[in-house]
PDB file of N, CA and C in Angstrom:
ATOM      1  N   UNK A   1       0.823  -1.176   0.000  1.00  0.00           N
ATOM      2  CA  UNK A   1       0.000   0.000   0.000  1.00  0.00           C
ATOM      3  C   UNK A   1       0.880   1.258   0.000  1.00  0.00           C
ATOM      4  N   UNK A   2       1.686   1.297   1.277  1.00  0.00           N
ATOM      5  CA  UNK A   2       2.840   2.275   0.768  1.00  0.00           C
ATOM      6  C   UNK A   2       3.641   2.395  -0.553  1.00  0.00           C
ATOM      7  N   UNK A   3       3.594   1.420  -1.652  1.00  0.00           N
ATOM      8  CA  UNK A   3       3.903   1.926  -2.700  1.00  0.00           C
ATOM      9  C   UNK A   3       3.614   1.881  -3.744  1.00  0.00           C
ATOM     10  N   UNK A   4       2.017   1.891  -3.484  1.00  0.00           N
ATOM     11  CA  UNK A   4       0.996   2.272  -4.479  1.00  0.00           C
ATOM     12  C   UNK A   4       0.640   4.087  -4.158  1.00  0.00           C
ATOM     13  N   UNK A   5       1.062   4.411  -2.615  1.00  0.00           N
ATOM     14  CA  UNK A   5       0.783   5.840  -2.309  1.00  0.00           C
ATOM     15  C   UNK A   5       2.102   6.527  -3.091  1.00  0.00           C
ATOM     16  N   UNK A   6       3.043   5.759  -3.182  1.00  0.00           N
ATOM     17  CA  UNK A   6       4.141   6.813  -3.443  1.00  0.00           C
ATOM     18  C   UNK A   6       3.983   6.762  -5.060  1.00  0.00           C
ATOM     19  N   UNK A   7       3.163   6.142  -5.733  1.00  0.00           N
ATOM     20  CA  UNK A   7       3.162   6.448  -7.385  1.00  0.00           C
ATOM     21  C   UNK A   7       1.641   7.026  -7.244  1.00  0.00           C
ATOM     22  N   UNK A   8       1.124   7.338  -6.430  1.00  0.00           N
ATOM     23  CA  UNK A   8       0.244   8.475  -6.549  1.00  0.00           C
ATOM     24  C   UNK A   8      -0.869   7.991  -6.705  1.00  0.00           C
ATOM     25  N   UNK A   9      -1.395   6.632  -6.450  1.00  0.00           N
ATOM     26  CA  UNK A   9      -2.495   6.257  -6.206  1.00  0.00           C
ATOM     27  C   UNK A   9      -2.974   5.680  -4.385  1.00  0.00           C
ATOM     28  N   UNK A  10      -2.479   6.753  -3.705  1.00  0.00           N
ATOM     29  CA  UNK A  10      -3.249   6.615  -2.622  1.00  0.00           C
ATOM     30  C   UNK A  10      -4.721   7.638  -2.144  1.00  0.00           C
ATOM     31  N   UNK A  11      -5.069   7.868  -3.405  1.00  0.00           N
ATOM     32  CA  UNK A  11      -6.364   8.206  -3.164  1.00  0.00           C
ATOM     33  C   UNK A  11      -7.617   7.692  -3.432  1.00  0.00           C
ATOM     34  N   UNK A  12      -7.051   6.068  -3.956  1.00  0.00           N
ATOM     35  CA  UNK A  12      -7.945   5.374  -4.752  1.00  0.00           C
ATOM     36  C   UNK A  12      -8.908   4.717  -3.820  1.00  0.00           C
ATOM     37  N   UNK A  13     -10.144   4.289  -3.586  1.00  0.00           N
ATOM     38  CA  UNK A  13     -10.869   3.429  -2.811  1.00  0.00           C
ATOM     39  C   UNK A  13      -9.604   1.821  -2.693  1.00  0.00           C
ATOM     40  N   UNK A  14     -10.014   0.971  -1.786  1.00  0.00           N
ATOM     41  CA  UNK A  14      -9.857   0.009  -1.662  1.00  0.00           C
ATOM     42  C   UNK A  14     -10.735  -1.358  -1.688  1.00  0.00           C
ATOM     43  N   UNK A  15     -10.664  -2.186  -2.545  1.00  0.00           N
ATOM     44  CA  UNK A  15     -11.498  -3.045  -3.021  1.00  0.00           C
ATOM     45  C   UNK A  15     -11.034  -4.723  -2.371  1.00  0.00           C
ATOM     46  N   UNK A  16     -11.624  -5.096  -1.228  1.00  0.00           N
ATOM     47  CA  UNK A  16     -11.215  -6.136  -0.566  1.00  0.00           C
ATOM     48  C   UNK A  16     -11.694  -7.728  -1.279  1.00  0.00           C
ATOM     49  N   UNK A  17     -11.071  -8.023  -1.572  1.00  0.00           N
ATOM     50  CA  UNK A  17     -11.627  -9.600  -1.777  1.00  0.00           C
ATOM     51  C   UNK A  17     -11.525 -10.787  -1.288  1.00  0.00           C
ATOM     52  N   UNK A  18     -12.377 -11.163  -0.437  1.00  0.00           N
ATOM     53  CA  UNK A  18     -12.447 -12.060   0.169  1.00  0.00           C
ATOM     54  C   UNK A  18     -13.802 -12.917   0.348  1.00  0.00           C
ATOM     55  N   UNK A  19     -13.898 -14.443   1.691  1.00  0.00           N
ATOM     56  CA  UNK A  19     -14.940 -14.818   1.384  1.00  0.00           C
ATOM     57  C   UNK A  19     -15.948 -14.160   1.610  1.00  0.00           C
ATOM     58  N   UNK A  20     -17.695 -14.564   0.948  1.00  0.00           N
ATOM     59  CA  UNK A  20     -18.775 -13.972   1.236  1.00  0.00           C
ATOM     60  C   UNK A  20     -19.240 -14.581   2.563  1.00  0.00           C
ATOM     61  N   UNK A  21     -18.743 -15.707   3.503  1.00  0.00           N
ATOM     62  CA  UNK A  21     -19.288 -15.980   4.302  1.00  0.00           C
ATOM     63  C   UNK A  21     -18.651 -15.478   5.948  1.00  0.00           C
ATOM     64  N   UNK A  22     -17.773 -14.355   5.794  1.00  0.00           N
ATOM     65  CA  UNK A  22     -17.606 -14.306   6.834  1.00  0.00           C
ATOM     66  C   UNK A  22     -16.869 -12.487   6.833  1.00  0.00           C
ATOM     67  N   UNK A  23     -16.870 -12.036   8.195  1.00  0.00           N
ATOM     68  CA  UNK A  23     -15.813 -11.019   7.932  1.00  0.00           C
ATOM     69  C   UNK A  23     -14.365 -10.916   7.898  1.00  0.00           C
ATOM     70  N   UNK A  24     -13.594 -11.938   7.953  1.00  0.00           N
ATOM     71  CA  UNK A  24     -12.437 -12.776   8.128  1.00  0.00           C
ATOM     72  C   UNK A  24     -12.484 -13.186   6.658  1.00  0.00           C
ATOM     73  N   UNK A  25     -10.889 -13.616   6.534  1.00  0.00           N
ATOM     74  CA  UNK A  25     -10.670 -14.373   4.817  1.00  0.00           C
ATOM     75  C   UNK A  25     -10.428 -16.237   4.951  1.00  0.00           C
ATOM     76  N   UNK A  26     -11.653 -16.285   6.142  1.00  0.00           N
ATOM     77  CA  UNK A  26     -11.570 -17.573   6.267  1.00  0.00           C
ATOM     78  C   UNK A  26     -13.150 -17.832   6.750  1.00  0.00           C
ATOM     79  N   UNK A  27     -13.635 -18.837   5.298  1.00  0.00           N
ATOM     80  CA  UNK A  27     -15.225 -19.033   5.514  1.00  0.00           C
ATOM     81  C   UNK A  27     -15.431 -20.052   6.213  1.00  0.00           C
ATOM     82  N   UNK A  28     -14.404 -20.789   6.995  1.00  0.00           N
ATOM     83  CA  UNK A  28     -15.205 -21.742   8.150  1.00  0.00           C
ATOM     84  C   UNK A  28     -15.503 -21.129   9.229  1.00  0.00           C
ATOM     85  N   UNK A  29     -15.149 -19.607   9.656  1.00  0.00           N
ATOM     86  CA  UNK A  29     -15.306 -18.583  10.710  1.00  0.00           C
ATOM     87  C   UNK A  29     -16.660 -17.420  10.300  1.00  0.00           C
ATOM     88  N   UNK A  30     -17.943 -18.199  10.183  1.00  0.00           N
ATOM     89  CA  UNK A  30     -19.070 -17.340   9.880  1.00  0.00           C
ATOM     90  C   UNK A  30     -19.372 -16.193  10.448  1.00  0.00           C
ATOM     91  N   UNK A  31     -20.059 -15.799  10.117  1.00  0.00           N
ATOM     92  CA  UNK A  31     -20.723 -14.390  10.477  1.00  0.00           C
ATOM     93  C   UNK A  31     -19.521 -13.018  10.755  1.00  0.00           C
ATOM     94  N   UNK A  32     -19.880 -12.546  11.894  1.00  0.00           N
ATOM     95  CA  UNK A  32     -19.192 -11.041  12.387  1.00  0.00           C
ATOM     96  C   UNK A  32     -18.398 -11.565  13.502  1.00  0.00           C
ATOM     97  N   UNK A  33     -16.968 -12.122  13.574  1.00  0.00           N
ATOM     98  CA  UNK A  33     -16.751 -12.613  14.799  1.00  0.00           C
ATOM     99  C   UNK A  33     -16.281 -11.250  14.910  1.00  0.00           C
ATOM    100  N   UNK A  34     -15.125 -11.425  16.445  1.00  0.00           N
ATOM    101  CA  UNK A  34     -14.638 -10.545  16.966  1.00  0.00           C
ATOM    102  C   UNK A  34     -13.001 -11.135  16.825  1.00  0.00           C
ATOM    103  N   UNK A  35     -12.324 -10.299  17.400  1.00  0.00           N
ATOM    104  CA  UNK A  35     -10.779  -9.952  17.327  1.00  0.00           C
ATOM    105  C   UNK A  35     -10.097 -11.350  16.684  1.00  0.00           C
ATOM    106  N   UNK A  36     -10.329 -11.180  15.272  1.00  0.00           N
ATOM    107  CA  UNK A  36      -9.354 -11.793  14.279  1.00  0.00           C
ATOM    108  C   UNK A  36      -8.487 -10.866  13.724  1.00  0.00           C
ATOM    109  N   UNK A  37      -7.704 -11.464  12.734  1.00  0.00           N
ATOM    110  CA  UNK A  37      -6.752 -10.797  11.931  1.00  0.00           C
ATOM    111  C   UNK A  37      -7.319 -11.441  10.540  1.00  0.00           C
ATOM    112  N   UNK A  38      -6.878 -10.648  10.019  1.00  0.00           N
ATOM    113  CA  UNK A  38      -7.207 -10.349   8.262  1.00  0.00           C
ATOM    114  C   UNK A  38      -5.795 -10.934   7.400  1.00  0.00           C
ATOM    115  N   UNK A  39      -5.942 -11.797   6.926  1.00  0.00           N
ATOM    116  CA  UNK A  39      -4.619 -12.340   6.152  1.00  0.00           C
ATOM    117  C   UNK A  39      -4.652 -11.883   4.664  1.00  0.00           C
ATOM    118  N   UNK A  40      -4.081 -10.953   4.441  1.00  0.00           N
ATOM    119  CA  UNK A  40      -3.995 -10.146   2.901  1.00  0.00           C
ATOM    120  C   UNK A  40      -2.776 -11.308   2.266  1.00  0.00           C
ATOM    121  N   UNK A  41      -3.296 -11.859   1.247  1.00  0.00           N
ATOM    122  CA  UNK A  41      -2.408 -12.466   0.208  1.00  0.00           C
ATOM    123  C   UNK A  41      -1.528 -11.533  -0.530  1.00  0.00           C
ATOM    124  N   UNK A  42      -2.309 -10.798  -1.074  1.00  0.00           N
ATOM    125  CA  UNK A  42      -1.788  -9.563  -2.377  1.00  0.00           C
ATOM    126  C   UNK A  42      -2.188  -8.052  -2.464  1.00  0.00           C
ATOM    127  N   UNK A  43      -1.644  -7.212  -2.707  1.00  0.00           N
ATOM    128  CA  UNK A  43      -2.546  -6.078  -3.041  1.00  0.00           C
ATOM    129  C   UNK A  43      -1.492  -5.407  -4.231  1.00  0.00           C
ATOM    130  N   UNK A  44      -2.482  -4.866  -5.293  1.00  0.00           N
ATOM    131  CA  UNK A  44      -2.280  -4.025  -6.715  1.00  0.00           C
ATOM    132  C   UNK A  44      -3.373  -3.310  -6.731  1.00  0.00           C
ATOM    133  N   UNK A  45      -2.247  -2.237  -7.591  1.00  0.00           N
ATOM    134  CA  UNK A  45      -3.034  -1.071  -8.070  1.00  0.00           C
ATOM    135  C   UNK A  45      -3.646  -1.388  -9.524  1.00  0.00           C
ATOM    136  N   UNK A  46      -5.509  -1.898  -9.582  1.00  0.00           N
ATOM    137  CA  UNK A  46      -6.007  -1.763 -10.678  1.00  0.00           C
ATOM    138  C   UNK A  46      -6.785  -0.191 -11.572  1.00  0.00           C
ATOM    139  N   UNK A  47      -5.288   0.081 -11.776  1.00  0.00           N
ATOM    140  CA  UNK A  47      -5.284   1.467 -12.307  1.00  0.00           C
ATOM    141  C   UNK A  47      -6.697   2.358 -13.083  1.00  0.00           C
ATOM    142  N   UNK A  48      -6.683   0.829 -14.170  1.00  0.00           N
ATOM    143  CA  UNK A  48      -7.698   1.082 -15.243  1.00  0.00           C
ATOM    144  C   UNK A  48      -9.470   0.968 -14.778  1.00  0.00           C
ATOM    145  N   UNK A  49      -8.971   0.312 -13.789  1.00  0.00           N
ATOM    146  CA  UNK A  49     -10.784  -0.023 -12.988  1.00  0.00           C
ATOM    147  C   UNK A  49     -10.810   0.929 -11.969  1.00  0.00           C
ATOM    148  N   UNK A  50      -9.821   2.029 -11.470  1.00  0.00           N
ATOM    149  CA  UNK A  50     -10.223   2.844 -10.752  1.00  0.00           C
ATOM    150  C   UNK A  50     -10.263   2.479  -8.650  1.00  0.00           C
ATOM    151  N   UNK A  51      -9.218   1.593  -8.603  1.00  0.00           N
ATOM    152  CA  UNK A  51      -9.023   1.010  -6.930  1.00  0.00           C
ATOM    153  C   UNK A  51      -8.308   0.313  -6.788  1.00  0.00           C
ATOM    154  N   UNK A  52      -7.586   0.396  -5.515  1.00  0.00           N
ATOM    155  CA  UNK A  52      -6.450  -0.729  -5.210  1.00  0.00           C
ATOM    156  C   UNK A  52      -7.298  -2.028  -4.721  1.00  0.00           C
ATOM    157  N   UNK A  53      -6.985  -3.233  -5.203  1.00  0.00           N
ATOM    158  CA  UNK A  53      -7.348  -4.517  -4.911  1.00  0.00           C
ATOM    159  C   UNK A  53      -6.588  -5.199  -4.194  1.00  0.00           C
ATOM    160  N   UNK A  54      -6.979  -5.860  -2.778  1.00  0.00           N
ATOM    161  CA  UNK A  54      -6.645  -6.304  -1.582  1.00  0.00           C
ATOM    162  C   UNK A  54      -7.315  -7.724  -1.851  1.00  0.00           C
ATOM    163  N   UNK A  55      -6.513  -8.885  -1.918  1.00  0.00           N
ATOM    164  CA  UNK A  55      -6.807 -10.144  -1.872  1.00  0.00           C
ATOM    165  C   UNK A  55      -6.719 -10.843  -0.612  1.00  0.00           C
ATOM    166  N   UNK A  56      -7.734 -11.645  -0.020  1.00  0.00           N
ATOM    167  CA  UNK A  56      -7.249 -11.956   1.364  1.00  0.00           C
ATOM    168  C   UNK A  56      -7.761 -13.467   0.972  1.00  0.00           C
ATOM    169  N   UNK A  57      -7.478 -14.459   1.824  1.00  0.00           N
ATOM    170  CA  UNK A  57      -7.439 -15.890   1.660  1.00  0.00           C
ATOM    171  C   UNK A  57      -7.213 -16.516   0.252  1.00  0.00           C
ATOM    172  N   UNK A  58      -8.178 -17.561  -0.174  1.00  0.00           N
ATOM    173  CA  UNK A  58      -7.525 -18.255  -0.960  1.00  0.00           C
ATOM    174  C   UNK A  58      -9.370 -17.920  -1.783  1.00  0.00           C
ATOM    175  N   UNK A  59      -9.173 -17.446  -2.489  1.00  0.00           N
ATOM    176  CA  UNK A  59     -10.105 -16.593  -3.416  1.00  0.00           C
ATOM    177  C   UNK A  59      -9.308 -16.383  -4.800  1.00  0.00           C
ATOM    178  N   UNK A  60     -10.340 -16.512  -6.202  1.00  0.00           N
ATOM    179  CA  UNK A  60     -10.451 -15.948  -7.251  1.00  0.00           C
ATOM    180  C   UNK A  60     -11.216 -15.080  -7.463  1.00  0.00           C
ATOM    181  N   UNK A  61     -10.063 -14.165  -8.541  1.00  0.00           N
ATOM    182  CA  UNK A  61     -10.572 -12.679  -8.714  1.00  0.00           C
ATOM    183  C   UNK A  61     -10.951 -12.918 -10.244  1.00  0.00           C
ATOM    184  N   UNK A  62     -12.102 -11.535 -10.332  1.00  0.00           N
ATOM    185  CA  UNK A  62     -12.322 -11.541 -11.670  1.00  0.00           C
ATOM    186  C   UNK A  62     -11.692 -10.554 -12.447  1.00  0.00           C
ATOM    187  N   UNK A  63     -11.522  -9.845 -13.416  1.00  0.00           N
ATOM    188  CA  UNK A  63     -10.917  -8.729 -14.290  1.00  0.00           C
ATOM    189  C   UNK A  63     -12.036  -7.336 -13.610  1.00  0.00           C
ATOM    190  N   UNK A  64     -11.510  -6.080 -13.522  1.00  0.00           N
ATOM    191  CA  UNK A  64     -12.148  -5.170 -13.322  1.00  0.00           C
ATOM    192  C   UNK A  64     -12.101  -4.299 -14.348  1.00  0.00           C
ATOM    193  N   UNK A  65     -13.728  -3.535 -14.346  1.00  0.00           N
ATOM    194  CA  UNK A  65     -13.634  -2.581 -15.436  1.00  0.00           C
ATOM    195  C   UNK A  65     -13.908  -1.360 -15.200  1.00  0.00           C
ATOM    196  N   UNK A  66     -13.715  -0.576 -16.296  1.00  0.00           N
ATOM    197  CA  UNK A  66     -13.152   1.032 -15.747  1.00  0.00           C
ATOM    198  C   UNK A  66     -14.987   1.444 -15.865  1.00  0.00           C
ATOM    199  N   UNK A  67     -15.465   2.729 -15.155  1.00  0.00           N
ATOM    200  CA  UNK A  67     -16.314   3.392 -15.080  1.00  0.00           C
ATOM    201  C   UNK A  67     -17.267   3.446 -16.570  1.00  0.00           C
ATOM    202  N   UNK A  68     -16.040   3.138 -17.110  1.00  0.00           N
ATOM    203  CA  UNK A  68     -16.389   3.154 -19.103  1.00  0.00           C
ATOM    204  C   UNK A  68     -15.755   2.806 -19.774  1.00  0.00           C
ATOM    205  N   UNK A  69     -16.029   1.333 -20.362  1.00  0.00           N
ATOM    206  CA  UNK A  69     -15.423   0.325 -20.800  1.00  0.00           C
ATOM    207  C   UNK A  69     -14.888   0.875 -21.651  1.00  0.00           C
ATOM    208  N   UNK A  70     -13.705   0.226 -22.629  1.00  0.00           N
ATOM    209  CA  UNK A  70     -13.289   0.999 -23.910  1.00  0.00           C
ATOM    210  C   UNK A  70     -14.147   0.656 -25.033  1.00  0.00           C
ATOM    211  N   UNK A  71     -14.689  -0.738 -24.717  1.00  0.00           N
ATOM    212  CA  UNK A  71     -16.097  -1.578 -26.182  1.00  0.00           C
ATOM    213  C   UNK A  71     -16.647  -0.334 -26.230  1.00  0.00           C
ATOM    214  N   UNK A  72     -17.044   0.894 -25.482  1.00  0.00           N
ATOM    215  CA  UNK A  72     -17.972   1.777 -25.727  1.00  0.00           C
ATOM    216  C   UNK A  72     -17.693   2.605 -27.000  1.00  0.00           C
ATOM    217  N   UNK A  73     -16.196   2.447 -27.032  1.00  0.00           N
ATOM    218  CA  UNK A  73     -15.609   3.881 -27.909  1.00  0.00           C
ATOM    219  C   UNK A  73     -15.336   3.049 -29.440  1.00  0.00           C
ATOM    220  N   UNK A  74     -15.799   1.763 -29.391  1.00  0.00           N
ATOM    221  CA  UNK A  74     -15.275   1.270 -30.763  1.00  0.00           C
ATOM    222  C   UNK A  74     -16.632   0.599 -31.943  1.00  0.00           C
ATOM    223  N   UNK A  75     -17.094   1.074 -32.836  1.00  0.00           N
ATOM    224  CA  UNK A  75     -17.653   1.162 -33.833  1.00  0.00           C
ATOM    225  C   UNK A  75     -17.428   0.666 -35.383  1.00  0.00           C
ATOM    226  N   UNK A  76     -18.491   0.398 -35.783  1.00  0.00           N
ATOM    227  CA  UNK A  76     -18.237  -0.410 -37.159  1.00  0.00           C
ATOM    228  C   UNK A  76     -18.700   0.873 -37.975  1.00  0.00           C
ATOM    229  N   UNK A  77     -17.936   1.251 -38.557  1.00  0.00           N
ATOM    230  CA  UNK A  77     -18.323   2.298 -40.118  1.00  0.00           C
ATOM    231  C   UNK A  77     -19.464   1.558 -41.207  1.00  0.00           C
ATOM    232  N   UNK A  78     -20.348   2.186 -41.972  1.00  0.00           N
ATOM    233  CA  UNK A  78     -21.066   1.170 -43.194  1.00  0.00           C
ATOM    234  C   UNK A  78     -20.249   0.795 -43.840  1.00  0.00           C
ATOM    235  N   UNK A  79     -18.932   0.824 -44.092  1.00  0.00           N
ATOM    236  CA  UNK A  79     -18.260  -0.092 -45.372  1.00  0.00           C
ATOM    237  C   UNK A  79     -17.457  -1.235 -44.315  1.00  0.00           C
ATOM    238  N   UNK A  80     -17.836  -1.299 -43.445  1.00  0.00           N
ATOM    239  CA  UNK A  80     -17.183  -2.552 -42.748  1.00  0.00           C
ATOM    240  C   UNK A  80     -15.761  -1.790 -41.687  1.00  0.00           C
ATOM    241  N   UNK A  81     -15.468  -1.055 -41.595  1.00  0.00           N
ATOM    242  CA  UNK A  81     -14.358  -0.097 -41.207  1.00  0.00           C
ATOM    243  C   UNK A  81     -14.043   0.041 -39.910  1.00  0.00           C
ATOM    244  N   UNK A  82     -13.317  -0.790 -39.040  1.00  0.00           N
ATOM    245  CA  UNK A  82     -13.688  -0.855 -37.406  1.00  0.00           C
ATOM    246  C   UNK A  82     -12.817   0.283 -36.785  1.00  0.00           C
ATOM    247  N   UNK A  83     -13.322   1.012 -35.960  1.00  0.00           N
ATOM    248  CA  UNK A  83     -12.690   2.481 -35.256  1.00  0.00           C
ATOM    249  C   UNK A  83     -12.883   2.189 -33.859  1.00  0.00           C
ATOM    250  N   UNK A  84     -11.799   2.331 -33.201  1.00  0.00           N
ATOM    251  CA  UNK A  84     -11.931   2.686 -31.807  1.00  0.00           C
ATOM    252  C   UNK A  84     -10.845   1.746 -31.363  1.00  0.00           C
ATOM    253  N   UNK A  85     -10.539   0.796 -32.156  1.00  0.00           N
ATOM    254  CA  UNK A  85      -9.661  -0.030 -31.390  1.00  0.00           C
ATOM    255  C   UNK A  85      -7.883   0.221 -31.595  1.00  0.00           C
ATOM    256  N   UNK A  86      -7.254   0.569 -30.670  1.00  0.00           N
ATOM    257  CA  UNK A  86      -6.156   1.150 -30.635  1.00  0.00           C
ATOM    258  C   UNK A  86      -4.884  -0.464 -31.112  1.00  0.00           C
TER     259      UNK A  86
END
Protein backbone atom coordinates (compact mmCIF):
# COMPACT_ATOMS: atom_id res chain seq x y z
CA UNK A 1 0.00 0.00 0.00
CA UNK A 2 2.84 2.28 0.77
CA UNK A 3 3.90 1.93 -2.70
CA UNK A 4 1.00 2.27 -4.48
CA UNK A 5 0.78 5.84 -2.31
CA UNK A 6 4.14 6.81 -3.44
CA UNK A 7 3.16 6.45 -7.39
CA UNK A 8 0.24 8.48 -6.55
CA UNK A 9 -2.50 6.26 -6.21
CA UNK A 10 -3.25 6.62 -2.62
CA UNK A 11 -6.36 8.21 -3.16
CA UNK A 12 -7.95 5.37 -4.75
CA UNK A 13 -10.87 3.43 -2.81
CA UNK A 14 -9.86 0.01 -1.66
CA UNK A 15 -11.50 -3.04 -3.02
CA UNK A 16 -11.22 -6.14 -0.57
CA UNK A 17 -11.63 -9.60 -1.78
CA UNK A 18 -12.45 -12.06 0.17
CA UNK A 19 -14.94 -14.82 1.38
CA UNK A 20 -18.78 -13.97 1.24
CA UNK A 21 -19.29 -15.98 4.30
CA UNK A 22 -17.61 -14.31 6.83
CA UNK A 23 -15.81 -11.02 7.93
CA UNK A 24 -12.44 -12.78 8.13
CA UNK A 25 -10.67 -14.37 4.82
CA UNK A 26 -11.57 -17.57 6.27
CA UNK A 27 -15.23 -19.03 5.51
CA UNK A 28 -15.20 -21.74 8.15
CA UNK A 29 -15.31 -18.58 10.71
CA UNK A 30 -19.07 -17.34 9.88
CA UNK A 31 -20.72 -14.39 10.48
CA UNK A 32 -19.19 -11.04 12.39
CA UNK A 33 -16.75 -12.61 14.80
CA UNK A 34 -14.64 -10.54 16.97
CA UNK A 35 -10.78 -9.95 17.33
CA UNK A 36 -9.35 -11.79 14.28
CA UNK A 37 -6.75 -10.80 11.93
CA UNK A 38 -7.21 -10.35 8.26
CA UNK A 39 -4.62 -12.34 6.15
CA UNK A 40 -3.99 -10.15 2.90
CA UNK A 41 -2.41 -12.47 0.21
CA UNK A 42 -1.79 -9.56 -2.38
CA UNK A 43 -2.55 -6.08 -3.04
CA UNK A 44 -2.28 -4.02 -6.72
CA UNK A 45 -3.03 -1.07 -8.07
CA UNK A 46 -6.01 -1.76 -10.68
CA UNK A 47 -5.28 1.47 -12.31
CA UNK A 48 -7.70 1.08 -15.24
CA UNK A 49 -10.78 -0.02 -12.99
CA UNK A 50 -10.22 2.84 -10.75
CA UNK A 51 -9.02 1.01 -6.93
CA UNK A 52 -6.45 -0.73 -5.21
CA UNK A 53 -7.35 -4.52 -4.91
CA UNK A 54 -6.65 -6.30 -1.58
CA UNK A 55 -6.81 -10.14 -1.87
CA UNK A 56 -7.25 -11.96 1.36
CA UNK A 57 -7.44 -15.89 1.66
CA UNK A 58 -7.53 -18.25 -0.96
CA UNK A 59 -10.11 -16.59 -3.42
CA UNK A 60 -10.45 -15.95 -7.25
CA UNK A 61 -10.57 -12.68 -8.71
CA UNK A 62 -12.32 -11.54 -11.67
CA UNK A 63 -10.92 -8.73 -14.29
CA UNK A 64 -12.15 -5.17 -13.32
CA UNK A 65 -13.63 -2.58 -15.44
CA UNK A 66 -13.15 1.03 -15.75
CA UNK A 67 -16.31 3.39 -15.08
CA UNK A 68 -16.39 3.15 -19.10
CA UNK A 69 -15.42 0.32 -20.80
CA UNK A 70 -13.29 1.00 -23.91
CA UNK A 71 -16.10 -1.58 -26.18
CA UNK A 72 -17.97 1.78 -25.73
CA UNK A 73 -15.61 3.88 -27.91
CA UNK A 74 -15.28 1.27 -30.76
CA UNK A 75 -17.65 1.16 -33.83
CA UNK A 76 -18.24 -0.41 -37.16
CA UNK A 77 -18.32 2.30 -40.12
CA UNK A 78 -21.07 1.17 -43.19
CA UNK A 79 -18.26 -0.09 -45.37
CA UNK A 80 -17.18 -2.55 -42.75
CA UNK A 81 -14.36 -0.10 -41.21
CA UNK A 82 -13.69 -0.86 -37.41
CA UNK A 83 -12.69 2.48 -35.26
CA UNK A 84 -11.93 2.69 -31.81
CA UNK A 85 -9.66 -0.03 -31.39
CA UNK A 86 -6.16 1.15 -30.63
Amino acid sequence: MAEAERHGFGRLPVCIAKTQYSLTDQPQIRGVPAGFALHVREAAVRAGAGFVLVVAGDITTMPGLPARPRAWEIDLDPDGTVRGIA
